[in-house]
N, C-alpha and C. Protein backbone atom coordinates (compact mmCIF):
# COMPACT_ATOMS: atom_id res chain seq x y z
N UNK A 1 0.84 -1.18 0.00
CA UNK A 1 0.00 0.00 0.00
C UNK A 1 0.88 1.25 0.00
N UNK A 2 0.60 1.90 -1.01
CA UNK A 2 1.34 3.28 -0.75
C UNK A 2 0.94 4.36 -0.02
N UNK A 3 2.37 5.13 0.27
CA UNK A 3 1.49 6.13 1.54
C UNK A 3 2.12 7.67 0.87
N UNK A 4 1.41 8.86 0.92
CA UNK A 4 1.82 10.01 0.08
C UNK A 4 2.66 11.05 1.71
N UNK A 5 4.00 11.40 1.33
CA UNK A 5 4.87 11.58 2.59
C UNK A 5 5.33 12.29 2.13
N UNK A 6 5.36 14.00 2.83
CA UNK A 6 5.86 15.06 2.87
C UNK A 6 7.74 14.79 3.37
N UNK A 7 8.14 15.44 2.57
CA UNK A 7 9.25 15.68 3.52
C UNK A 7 10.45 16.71 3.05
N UNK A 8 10.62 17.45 3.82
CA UNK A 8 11.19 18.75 4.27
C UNK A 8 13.04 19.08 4.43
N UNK A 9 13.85 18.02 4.21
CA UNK A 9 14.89 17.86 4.35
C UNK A 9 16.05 17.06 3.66
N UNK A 10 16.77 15.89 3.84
CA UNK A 10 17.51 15.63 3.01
C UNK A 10 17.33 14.80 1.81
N UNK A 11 15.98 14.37 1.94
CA UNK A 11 15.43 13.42 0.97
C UNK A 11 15.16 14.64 -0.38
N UNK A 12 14.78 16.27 -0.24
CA UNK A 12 14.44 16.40 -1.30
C UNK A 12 14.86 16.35 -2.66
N UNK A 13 14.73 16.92 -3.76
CA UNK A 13 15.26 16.77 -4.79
C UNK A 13 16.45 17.67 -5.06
N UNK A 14 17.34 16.57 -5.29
CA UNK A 14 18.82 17.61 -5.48
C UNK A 14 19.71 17.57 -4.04
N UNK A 15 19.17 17.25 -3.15
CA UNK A 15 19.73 17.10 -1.96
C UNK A 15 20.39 15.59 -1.59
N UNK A 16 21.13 15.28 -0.35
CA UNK A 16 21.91 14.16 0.00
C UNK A 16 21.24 12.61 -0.18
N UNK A 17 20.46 12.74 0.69
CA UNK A 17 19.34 11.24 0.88
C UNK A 17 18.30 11.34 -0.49
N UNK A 18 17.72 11.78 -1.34
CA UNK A 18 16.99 11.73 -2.47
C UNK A 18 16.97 10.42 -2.80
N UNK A 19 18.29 9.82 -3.37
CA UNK A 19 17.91 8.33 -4.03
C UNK A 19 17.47 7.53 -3.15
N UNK A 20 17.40 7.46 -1.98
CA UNK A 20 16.33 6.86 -1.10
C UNK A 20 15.11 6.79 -1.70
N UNK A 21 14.50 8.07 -2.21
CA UNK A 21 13.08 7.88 -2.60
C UNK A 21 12.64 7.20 -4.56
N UNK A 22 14.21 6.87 -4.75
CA UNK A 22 13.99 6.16 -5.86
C UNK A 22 12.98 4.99 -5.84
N UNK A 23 11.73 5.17 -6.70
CA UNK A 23 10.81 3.88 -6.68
C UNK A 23 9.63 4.51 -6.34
N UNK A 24 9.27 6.22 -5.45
CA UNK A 24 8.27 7.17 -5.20
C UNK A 24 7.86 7.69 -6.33
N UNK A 25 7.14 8.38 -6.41
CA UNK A 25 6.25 9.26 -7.22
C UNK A 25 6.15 10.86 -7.00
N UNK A 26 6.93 11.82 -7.52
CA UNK A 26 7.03 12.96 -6.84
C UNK A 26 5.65 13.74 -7.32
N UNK A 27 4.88 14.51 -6.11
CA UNK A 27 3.58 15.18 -6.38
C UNK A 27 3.56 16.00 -6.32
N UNK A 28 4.63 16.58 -5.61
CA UNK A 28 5.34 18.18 -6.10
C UNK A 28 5.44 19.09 -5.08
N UNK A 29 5.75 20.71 -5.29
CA UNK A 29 6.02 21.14 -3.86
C UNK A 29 5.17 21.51 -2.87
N UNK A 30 5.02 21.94 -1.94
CA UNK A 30 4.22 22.18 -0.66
C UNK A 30 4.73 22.65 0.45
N UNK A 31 3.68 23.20 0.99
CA UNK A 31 4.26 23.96 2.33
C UNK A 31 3.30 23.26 3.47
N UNK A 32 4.13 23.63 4.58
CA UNK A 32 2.97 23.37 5.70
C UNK A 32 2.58 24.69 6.17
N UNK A 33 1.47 23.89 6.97
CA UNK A 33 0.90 25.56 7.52
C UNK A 33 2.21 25.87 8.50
N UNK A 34 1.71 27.51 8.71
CA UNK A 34 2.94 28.16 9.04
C UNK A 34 2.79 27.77 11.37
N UNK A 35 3.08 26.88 11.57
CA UNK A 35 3.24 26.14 12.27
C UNK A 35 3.90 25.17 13.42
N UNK A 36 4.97 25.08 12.47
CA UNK A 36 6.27 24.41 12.73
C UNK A 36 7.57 25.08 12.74
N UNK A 37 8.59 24.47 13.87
CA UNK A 37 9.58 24.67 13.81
C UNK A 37 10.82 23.85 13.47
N UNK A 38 11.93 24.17 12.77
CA UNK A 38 13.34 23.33 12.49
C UNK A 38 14.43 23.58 13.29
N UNK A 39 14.75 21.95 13.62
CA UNK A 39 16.10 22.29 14.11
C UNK A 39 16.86 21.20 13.13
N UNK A 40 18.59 21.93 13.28
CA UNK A 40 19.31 21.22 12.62
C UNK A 40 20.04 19.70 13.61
N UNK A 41 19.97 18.68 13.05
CA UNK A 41 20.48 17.69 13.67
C UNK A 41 21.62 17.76 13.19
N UNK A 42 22.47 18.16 14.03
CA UNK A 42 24.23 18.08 13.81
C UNK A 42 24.15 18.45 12.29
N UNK A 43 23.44 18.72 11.41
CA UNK A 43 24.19 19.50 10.52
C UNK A 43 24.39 18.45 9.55
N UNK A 44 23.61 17.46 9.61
CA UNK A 44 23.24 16.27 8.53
C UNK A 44 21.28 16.22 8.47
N UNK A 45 20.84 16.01 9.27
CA UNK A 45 19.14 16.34 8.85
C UNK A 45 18.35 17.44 9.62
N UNK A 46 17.27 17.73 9.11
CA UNK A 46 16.67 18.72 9.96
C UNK A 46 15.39 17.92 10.59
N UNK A 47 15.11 18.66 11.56
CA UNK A 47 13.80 17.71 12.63
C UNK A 47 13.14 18.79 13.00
N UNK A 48 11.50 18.57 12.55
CA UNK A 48 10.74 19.54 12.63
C UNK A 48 9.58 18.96 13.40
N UNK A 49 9.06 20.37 14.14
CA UNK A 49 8.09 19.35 14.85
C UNK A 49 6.89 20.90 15.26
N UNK A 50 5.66 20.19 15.83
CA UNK A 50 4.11 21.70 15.33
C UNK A 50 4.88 22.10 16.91
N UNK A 51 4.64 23.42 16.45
CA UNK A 51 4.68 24.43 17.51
C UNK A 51 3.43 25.53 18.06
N UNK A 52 3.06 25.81 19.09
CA UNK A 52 1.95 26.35 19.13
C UNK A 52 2.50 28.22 19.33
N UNK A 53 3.83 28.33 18.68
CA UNK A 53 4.34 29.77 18.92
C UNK A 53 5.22 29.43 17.97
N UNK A 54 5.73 30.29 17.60
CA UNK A 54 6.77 30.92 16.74
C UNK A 54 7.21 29.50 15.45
N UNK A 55 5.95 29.30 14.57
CA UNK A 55 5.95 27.97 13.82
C UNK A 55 6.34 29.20 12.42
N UNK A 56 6.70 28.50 11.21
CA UNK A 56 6.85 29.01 10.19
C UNK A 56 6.13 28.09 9.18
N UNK A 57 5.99 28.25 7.96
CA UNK A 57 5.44 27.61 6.71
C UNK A 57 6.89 26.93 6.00
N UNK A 58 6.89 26.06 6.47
CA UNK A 58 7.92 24.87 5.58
C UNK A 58 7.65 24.86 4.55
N UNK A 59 8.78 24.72 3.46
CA UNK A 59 8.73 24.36 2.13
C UNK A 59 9.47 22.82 2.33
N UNK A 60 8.79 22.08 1.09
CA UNK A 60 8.83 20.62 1.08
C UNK A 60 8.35 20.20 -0.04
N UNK A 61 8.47 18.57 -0.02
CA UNK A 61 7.93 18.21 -1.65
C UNK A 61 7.23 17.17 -1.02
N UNK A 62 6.43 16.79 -1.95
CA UNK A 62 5.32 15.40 -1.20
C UNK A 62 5.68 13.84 -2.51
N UNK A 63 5.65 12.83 -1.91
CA UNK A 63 6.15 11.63 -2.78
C UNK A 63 4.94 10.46 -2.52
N UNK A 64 4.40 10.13 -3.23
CA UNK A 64 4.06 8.90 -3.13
C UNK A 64 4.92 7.77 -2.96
N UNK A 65 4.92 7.29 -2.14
CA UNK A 65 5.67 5.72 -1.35
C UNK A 65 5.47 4.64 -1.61
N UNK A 66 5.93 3.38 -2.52
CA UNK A 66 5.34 2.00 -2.47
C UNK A 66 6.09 1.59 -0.82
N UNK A 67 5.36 0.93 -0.01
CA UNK A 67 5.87 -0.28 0.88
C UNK A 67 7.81 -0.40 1.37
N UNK A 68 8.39 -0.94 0.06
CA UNK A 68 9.41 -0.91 0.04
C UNK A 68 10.60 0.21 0.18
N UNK A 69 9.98 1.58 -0.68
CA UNK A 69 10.82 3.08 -0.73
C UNK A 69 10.68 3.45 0.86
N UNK A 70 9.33 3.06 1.28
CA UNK A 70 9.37 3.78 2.59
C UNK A 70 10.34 3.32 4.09
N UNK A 71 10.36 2.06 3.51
CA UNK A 71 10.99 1.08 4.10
C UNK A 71 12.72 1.57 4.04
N UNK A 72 13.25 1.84 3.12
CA UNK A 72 14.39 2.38 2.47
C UNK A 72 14.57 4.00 3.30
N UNK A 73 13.49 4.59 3.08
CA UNK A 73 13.39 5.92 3.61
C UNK A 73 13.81 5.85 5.72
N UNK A 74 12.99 5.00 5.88
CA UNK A 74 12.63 5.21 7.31
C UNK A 74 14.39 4.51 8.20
N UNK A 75 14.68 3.75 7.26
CA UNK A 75 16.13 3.17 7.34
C UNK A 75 17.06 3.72 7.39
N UNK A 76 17.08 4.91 6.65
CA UNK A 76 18.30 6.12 6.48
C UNK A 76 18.36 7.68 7.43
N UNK A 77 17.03 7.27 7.89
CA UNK A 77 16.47 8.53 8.76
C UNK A 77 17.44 8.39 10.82
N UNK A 78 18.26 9.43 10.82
CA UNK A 78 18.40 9.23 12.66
C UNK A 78 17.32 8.94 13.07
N UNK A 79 18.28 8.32 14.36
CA UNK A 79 17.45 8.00 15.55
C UNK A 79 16.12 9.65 16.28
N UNK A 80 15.07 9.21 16.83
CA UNK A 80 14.23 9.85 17.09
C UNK A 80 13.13 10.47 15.89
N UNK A 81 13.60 10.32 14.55
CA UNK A 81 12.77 11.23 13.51
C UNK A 81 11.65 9.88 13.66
N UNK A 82 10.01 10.09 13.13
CA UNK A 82 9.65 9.37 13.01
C UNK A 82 8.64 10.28 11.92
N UNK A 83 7.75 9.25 11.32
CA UNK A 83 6.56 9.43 10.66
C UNK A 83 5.24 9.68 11.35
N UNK A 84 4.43 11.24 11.12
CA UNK A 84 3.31 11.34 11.84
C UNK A 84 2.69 12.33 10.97
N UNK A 85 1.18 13.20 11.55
CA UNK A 85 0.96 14.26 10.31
C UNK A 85 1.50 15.22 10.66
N UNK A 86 0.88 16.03 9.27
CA UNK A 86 1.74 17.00 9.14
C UNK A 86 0.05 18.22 8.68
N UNK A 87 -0.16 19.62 8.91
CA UNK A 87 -0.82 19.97 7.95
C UNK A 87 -0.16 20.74 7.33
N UNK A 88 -0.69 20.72 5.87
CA UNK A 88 -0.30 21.76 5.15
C UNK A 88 -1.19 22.49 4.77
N UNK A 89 -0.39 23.71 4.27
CA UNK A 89 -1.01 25.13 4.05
C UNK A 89 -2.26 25.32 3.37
N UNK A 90 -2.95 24.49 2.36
CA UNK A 90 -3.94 24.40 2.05
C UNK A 90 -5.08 23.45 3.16
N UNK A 91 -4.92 22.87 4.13
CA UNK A 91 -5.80 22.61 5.29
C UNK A 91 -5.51 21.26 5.18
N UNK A 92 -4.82 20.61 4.19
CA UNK A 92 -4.66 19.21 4.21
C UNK A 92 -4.22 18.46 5.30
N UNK A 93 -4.10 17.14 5.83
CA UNK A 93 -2.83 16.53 6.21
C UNK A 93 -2.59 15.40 5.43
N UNK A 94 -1.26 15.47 5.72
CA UNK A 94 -0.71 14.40 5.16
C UNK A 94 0.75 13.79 6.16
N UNK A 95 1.10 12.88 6.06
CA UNK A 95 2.50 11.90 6.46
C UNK A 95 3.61 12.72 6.66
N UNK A 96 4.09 12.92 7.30
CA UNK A 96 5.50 13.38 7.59
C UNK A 96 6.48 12.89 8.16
N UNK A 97 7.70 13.47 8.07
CA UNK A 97 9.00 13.52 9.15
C UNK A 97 9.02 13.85 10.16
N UNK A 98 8.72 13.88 11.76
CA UNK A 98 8.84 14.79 12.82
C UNK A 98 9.92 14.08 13.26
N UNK A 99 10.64 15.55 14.20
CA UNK A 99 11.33 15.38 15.70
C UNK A 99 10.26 15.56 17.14
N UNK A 100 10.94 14.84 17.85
CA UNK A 100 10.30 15.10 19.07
C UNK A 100 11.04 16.38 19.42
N UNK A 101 10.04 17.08 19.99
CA UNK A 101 10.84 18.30 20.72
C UNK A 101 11.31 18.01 22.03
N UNK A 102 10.99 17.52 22.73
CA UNK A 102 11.93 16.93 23.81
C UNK A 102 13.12 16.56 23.39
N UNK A 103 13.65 16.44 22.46
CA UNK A 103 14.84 15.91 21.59
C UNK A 103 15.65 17.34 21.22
N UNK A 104 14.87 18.44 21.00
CA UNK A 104 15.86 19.66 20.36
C UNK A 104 16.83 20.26 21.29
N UNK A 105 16.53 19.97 22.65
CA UNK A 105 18.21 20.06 23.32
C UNK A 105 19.56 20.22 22.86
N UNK A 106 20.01 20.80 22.69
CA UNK A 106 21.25 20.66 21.93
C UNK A 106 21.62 20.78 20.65
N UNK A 107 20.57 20.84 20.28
CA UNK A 107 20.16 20.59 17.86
C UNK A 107 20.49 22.52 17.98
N UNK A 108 20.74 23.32 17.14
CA UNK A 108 20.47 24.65 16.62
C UNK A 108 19.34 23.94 15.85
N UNK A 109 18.43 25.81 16.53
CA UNK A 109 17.23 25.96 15.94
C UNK A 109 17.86 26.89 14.18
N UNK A 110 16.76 26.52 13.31
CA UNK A 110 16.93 26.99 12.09
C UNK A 110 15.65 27.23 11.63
N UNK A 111 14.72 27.58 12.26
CA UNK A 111 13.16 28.14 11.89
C UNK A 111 13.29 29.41 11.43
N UNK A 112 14.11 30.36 11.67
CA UNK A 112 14.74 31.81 11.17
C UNK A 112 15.13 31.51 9.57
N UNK A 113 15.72 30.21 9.00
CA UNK A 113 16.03 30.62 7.73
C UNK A 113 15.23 29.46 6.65
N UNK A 114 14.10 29.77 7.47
CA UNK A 114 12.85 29.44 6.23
C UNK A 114 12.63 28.29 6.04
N UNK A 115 13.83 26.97 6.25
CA UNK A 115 13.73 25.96 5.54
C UNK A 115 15.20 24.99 5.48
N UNK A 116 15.30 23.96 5.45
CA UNK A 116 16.52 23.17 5.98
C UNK A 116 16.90 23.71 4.11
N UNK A 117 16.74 23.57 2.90
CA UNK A 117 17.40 24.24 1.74
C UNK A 117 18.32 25.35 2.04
N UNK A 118 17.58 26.46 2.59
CA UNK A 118 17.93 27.90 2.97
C UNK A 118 18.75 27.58 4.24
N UNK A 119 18.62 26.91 4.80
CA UNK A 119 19.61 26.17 6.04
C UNK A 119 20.94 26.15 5.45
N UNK A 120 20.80 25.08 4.49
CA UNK A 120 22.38 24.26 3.91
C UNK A 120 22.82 25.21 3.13
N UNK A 121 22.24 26.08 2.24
CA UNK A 121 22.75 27.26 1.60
C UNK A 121 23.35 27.87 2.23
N UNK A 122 22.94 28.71 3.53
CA UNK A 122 23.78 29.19 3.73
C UNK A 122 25.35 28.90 4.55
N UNK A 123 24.90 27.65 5.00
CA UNK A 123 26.20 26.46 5.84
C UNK A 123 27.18 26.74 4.45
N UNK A 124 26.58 26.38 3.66
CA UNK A 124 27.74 26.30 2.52
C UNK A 124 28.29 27.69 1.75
N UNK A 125 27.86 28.80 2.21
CA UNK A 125 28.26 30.13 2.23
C UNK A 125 29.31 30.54 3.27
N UNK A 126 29.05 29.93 4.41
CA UNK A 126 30.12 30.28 5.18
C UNK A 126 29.29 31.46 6.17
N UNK A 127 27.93 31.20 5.86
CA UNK A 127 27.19 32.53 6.88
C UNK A 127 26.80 32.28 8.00
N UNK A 128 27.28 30.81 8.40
CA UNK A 128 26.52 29.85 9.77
C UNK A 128 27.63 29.90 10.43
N UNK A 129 27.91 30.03 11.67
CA UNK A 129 29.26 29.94 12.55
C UNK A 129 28.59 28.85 12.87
């Protein structure tokens, strides 16, 4: 059974983890409602999770999943991320990536730069101490 799964970080297109979702169906981009916050996990994934204050509108792409991709997906993901909903900006929900926030201890927050993309951009600018 396939499952249609937002996700916000290294899986997207053009980014590190992507061929993970080789075997998905891409349905294209999306935001969540403005909602949520990111933190960076050490600076390899981002972990987002609903906030009832200071949430932003994630940009993300949504994939249809056979069984197996997700299987592949959920395999490559750190410890603590898991699959739960998500809404997005048009009132939908759908499947996601979360962190527990009990977990952001220690992670830098990155809800200030819009989006784990706009995150790694600027890491790779040299504008992130």
């Amino acid at each position: 059974m396939a499952l249609e799964l937002f996700v916000n970080g290294t899986l997207m297109r053009g980014l590190k983890l992507h061929d993970n979702l080789d075997g998905a169906e891409f349905l294209g981009e999306f935001r969540t409602a403005p909602k949520y916050r990111i933190f960076s996990i050490g600076d390899l994934h981002p972990g987002m999770y609903r906030a009832e204050r200071g949430g932003i509108s994630v940009p993300g792409e949504i994939y249809r999943l056979p069984d197996e991709v997700w299987a592949r997906v959920e395999a490559g993901e750190p410890p603590g991320l898991y699959r739960g909903p998500i809404e997005l900006s048009d009132g939908r929900w759908v499947d996601g990536i979360l962190f527990p926030e009990a977990m952001t201890g220690g992670q830098r927050e990155i809800t200030s730069f819009g989006g784990w993309r706009e995150y790694w951009e600027a890491l790779e600018r040299g504008e992130v101490a």
